[in-house]
N, C-alpha and C. Protein backbone atom coordinates (compact mmCIF):
# COMPACT_ATOMS: atom_id res chain seq x y z
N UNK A 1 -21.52 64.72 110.80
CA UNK A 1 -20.55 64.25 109.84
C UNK A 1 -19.60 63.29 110.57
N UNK A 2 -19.59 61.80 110.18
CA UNK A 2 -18.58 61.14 110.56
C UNK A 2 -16.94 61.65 110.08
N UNK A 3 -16.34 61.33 111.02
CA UNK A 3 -14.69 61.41 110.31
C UNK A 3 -13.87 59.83 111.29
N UNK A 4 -13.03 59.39 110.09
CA UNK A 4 -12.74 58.01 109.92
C UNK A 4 -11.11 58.27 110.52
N UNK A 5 -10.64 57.75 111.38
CA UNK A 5 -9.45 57.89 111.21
C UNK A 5 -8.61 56.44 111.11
N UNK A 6 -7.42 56.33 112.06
CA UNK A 6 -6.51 55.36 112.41
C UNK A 6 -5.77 55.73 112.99
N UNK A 7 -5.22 55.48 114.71
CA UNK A 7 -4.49 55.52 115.17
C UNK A 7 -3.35 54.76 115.51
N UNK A 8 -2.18 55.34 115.80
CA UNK A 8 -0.91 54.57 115.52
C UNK A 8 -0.45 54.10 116.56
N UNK A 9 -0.57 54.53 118.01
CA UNK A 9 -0.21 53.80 119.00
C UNK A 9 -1.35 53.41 120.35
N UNK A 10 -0.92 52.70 120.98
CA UNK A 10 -1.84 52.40 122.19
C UNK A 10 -2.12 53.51 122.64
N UNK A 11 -1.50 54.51 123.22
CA UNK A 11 -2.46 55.49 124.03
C UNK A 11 -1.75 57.22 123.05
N UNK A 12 -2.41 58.23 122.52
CA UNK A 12 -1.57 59.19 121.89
C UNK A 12 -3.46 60.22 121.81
N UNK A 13 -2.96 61.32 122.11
CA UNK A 13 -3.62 62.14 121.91
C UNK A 13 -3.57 62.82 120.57
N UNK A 14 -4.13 62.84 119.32
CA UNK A 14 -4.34 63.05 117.91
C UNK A 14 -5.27 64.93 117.84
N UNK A 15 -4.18 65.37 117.74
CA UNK A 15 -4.84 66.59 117.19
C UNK A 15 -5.92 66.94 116.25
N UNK A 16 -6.82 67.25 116.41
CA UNK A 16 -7.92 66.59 115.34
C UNK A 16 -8.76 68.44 115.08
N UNK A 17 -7.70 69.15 115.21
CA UNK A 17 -8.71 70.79 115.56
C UNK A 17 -8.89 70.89 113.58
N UNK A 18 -7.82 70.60 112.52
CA UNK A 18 -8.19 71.13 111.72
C UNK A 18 -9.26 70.60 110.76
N UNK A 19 -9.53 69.03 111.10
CA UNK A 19 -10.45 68.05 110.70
C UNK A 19 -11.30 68.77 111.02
N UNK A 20 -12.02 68.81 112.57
CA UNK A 20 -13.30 69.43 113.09
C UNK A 20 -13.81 70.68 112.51
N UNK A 21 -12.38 71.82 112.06
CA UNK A 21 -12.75 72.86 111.43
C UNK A 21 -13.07 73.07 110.31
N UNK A 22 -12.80 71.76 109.39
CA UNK A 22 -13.26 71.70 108.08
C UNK A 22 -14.50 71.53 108.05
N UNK A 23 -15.14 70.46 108.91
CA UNK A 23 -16.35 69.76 108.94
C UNK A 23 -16.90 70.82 109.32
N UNK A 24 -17.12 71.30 110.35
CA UNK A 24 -17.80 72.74 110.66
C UNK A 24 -18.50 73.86 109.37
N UNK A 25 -16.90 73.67 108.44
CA UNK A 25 -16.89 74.85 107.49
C UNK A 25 -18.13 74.50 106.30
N UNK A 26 -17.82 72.93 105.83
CA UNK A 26 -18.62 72.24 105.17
C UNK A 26 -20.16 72.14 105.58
N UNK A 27 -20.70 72.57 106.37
CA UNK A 27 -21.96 72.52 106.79
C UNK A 27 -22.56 73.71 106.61
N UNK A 28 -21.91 74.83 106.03
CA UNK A 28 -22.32 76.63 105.87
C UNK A 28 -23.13 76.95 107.22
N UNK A 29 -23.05 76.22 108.80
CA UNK A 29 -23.39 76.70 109.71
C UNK A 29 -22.59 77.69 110.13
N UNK A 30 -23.34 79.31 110.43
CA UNK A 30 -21.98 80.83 110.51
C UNK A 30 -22.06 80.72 112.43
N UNK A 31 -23.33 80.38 112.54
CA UNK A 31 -22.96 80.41 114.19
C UNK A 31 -24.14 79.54 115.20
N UNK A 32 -23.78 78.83 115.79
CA UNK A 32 -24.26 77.96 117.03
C UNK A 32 -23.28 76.88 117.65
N UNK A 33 -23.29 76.10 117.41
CA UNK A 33 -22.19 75.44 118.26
C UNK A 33 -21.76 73.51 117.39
N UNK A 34 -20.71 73.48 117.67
CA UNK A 34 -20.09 72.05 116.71
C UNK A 34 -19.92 70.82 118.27
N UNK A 35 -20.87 69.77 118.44
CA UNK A 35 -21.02 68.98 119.44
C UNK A 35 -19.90 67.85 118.55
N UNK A 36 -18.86 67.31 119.10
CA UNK A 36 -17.81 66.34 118.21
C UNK A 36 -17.65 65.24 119.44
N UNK A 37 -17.94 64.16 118.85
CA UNK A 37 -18.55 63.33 119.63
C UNK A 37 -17.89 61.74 119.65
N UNK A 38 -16.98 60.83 120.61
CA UNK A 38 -16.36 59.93 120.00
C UNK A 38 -17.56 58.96 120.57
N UNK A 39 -17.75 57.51 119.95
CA UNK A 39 -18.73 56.37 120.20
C UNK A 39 -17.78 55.59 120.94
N UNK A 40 -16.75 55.77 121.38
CA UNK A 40 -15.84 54.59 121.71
C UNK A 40 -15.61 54.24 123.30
N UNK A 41 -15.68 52.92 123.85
CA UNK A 41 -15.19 53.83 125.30
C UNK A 41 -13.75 52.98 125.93
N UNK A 42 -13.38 53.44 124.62
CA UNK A 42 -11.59 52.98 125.10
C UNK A 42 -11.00 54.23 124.61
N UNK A 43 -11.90 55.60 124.70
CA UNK A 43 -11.32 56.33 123.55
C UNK A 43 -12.10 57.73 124.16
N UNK A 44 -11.38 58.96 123.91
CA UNK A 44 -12.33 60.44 124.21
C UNK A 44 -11.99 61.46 123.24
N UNK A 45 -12.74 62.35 123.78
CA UNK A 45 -12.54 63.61 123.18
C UNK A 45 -12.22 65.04 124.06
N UNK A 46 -11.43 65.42 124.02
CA UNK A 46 -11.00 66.84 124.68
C UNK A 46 -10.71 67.83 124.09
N UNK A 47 -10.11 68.83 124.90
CA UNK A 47 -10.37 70.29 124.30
C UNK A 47 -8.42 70.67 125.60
N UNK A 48 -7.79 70.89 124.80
CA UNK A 48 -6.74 71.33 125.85
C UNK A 48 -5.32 72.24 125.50
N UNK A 49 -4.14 72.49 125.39
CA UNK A 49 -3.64 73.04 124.54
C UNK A 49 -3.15 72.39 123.68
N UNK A 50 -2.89 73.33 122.18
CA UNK A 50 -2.20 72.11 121.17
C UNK A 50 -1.00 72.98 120.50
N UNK A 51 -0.52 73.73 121.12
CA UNK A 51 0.83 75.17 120.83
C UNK A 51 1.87 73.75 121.37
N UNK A 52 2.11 72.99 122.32
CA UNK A 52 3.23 72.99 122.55
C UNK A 52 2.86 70.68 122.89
N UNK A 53 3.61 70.71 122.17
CA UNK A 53 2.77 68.87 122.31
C UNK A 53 3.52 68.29 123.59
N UNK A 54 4.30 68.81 124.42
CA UNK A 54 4.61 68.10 125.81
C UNK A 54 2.93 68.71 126.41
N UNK A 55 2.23 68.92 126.45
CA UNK A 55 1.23 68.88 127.43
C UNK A 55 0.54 67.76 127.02
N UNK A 56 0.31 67.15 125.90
CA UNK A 56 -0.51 65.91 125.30
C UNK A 56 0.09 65.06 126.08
N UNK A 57 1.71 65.22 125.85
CA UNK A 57 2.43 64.22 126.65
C UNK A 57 2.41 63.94 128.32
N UNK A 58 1.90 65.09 128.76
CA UNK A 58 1.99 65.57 129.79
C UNK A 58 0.60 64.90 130.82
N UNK A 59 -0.20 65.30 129.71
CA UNK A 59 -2.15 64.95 129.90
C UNK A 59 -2.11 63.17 130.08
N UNK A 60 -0.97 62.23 128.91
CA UNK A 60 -0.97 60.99 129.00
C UNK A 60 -0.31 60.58 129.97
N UNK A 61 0.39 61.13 130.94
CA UNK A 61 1.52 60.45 132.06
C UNK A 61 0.82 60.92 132.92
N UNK A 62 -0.31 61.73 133.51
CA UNK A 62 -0.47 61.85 134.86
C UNK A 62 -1.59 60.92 134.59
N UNK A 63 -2.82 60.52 133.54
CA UNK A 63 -3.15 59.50 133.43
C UNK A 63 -2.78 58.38 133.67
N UNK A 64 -1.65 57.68 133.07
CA UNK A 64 -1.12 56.98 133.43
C UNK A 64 -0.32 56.07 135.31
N UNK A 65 -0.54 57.39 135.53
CA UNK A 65 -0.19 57.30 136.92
C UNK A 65 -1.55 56.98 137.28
N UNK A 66 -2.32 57.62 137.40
CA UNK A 66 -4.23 57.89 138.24
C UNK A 66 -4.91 56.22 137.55
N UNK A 67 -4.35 55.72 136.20
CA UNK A 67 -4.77 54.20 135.80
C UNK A 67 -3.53 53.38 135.11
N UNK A 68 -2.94 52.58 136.21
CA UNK A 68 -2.03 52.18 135.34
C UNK A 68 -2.49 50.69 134.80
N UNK A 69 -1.95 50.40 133.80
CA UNK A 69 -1.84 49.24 133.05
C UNK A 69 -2.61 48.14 134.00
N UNK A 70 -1.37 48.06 134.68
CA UNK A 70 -1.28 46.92 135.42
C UNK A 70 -1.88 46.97 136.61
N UNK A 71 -2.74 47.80 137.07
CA UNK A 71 -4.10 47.71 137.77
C UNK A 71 -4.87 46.59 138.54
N UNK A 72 -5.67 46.59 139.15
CA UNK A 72 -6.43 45.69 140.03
C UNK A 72 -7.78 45.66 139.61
N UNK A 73 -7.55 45.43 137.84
CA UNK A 73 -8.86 45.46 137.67
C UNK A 73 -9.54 43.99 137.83
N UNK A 74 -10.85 44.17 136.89
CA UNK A 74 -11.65 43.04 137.08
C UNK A 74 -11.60 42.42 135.51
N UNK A 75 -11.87 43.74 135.02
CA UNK A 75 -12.43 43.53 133.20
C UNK A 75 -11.20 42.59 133.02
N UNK A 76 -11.40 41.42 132.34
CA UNK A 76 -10.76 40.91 131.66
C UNK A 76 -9.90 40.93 130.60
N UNK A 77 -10.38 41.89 129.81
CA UNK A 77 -9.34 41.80 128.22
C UNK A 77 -8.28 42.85 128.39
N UNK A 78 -8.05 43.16 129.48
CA UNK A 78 -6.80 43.67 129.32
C UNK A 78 -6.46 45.49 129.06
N UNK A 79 -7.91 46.00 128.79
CA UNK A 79 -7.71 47.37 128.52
C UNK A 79 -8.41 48.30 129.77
N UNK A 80 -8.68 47.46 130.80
CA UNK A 80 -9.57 48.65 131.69
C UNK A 80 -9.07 50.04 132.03
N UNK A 81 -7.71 50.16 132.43
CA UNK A 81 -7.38 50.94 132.31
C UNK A 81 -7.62 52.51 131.28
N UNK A 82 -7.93 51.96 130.06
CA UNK A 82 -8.40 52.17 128.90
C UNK A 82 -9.77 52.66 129.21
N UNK A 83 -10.10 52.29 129.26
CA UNK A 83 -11.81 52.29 129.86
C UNK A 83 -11.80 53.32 130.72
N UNK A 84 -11.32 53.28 132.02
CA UNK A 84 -11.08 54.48 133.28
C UNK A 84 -10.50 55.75 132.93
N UNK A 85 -9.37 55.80 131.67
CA UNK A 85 -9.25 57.06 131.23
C UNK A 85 -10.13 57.44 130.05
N UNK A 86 -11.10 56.76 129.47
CA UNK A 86 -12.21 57.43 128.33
C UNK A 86 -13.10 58.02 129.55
N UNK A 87 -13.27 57.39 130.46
CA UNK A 87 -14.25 57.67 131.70
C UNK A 87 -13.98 59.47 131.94
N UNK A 88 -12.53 59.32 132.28
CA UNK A 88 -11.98 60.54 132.68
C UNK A 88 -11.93 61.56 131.77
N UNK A 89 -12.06 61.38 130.90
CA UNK A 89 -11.36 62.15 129.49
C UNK A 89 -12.88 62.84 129.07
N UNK A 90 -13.67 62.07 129.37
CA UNK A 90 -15.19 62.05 128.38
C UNK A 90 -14.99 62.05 126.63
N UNK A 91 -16.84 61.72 126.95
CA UNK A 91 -16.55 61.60 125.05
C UNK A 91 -17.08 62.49 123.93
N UNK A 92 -17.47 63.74 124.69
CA UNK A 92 -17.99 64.57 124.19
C UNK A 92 -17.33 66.17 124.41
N UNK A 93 -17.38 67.36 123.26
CA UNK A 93 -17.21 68.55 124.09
C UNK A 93 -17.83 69.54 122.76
N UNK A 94 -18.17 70.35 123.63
CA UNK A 94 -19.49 71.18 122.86
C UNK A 94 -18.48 72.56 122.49
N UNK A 95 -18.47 73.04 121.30
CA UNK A 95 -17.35 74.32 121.15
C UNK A 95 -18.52 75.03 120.39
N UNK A 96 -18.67 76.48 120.73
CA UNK A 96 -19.25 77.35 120.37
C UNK A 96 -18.63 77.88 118.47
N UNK A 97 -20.05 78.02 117.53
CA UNK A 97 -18.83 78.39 116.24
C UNK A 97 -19.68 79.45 116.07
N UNK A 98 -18.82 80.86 115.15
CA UNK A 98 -19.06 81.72 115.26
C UNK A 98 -18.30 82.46 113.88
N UNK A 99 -18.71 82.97 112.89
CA UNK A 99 -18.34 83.01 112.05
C UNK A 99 -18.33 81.95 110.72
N UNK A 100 -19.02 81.11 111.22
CA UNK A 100 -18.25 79.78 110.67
C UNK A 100 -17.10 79.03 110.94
N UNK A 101 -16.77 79.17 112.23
CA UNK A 101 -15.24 78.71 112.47
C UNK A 101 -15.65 78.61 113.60
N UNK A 102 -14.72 77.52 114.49
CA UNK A 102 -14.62 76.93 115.99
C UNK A 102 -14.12 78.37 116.78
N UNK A 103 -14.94 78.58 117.42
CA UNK A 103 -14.32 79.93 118.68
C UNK A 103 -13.69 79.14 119.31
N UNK A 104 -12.29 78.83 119.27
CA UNK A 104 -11.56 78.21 120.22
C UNK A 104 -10.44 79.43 121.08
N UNK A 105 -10.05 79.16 122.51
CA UNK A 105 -8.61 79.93 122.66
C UNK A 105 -7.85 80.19 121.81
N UNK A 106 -6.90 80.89 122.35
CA UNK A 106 -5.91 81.22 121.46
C UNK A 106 -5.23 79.85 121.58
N UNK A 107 -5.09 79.18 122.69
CA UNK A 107 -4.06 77.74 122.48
C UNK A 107 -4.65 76.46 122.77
N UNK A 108 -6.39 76.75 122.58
CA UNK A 108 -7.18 75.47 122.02
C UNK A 108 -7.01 74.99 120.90
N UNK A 109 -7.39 73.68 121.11
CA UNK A 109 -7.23 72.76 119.95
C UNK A 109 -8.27 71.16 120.64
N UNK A 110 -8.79 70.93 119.65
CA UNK A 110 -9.48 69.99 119.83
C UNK A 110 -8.98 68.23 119.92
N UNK A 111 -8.77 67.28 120.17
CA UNK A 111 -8.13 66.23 120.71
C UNK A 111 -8.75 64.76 120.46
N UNK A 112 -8.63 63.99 119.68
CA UNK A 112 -9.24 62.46 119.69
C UNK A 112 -7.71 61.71 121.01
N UNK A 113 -8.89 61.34 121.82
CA UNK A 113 -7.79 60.52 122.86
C UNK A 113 -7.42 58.94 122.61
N UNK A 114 -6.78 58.53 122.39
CA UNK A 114 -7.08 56.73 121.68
C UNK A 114 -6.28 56.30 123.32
N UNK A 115 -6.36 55.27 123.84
CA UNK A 115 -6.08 54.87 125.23
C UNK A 115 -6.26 53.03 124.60
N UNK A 116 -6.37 52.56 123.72
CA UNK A 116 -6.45 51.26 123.18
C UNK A 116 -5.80 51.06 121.97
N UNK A 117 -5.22 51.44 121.20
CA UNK A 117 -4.91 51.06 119.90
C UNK A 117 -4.11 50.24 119.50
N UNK A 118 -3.33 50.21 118.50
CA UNK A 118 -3.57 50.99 117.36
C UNK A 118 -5.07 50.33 116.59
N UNK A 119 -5.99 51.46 116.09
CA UNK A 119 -7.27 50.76 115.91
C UNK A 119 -7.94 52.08 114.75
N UNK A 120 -9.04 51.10 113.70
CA UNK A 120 -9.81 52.17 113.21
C UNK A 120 -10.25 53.24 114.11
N UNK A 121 -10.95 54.00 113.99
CA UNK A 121 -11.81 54.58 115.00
C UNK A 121 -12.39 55.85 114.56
N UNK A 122 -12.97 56.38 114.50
CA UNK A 122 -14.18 57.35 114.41
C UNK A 122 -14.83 58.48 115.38
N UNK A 123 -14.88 59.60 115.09
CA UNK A 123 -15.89 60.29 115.91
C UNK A 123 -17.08 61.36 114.73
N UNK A 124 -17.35 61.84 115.47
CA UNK A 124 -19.12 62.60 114.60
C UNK A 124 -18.72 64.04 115.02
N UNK A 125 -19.00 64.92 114.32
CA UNK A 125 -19.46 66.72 114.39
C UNK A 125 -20.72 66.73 114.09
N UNK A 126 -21.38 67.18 114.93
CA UNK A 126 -22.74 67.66 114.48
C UNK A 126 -22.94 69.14 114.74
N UNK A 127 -23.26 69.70 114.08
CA UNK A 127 -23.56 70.98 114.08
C UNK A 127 -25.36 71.32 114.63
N UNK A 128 -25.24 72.11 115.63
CA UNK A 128 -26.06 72.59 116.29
C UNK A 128 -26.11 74.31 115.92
N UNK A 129 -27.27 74.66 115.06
CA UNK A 129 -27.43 75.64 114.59
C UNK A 129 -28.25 75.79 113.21
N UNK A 130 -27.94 76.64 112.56
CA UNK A 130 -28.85 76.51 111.40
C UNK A 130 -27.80 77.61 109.79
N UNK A 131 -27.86 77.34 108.66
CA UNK A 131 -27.21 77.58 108.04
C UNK A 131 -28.16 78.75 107.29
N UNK A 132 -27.01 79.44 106.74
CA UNK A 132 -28.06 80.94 106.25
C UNK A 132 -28.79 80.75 104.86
């Protein structure tokens, strides 16, 4: 299942756990696993806490430090940086579902990373499993 979004700033980590859990729900898969998947590579997907949003904030500044902006890159248009944290971030993460619902932690939450924006952008749930 595609899901469509829009992000609002250049770099912001987008909570995306209750989207993924819908899509999940919508598929009547009760248990195997939800693969959520971004195509982008100015852009990721993670899994980290989402109870307290200074860690999003937290996750984007030590990034920021490890690729900054203003870098020694090569790429031309201006976003490599961008590029080096989708690298880091990855674009995939596999969550076990069980019940019909994401077995996440108690203070998981699932994450679209945007590191380029503000821009359409998109990622996929596919459900790995089989429905009753």
């Amino acid at each position: 299942m595609r899901i469509d979004m829009r992000t609002t700033t250049r770099e912001q980590l987008v909570d995306v756990t209750t989207l993924v859990g819908d899509a999940v729900a919508e598929t009547g898969v009760r248990d195997g696993a939800a693969l959520i998947h971004c195509p982008h590579t100015t852009a990721g997907i993670t899994l980290n806490e989402h109870a307290d949003p200074d860690v999003a904030e937290d996750i984007l500044a030590w990034l920021a430090d490890a690729c900054p902006r203003d870098g020694r890159w090569r790429h031309l248009e201006g976003n490599s940086d961008a590029h080096m944290k989708a690298t880091l971030v990855g674009a995939s993460v596999l969550v076990p579902v069980r019940g019909g619902r994401l077995d996440l932690g108690t203070w998981q939450g699932v994450f679209f990373c945007e590191f380029d924006g503000p821009r359409s952008r998109h990622f996929d749930v596919q459900m790995l499993g089989s429905a009753p």
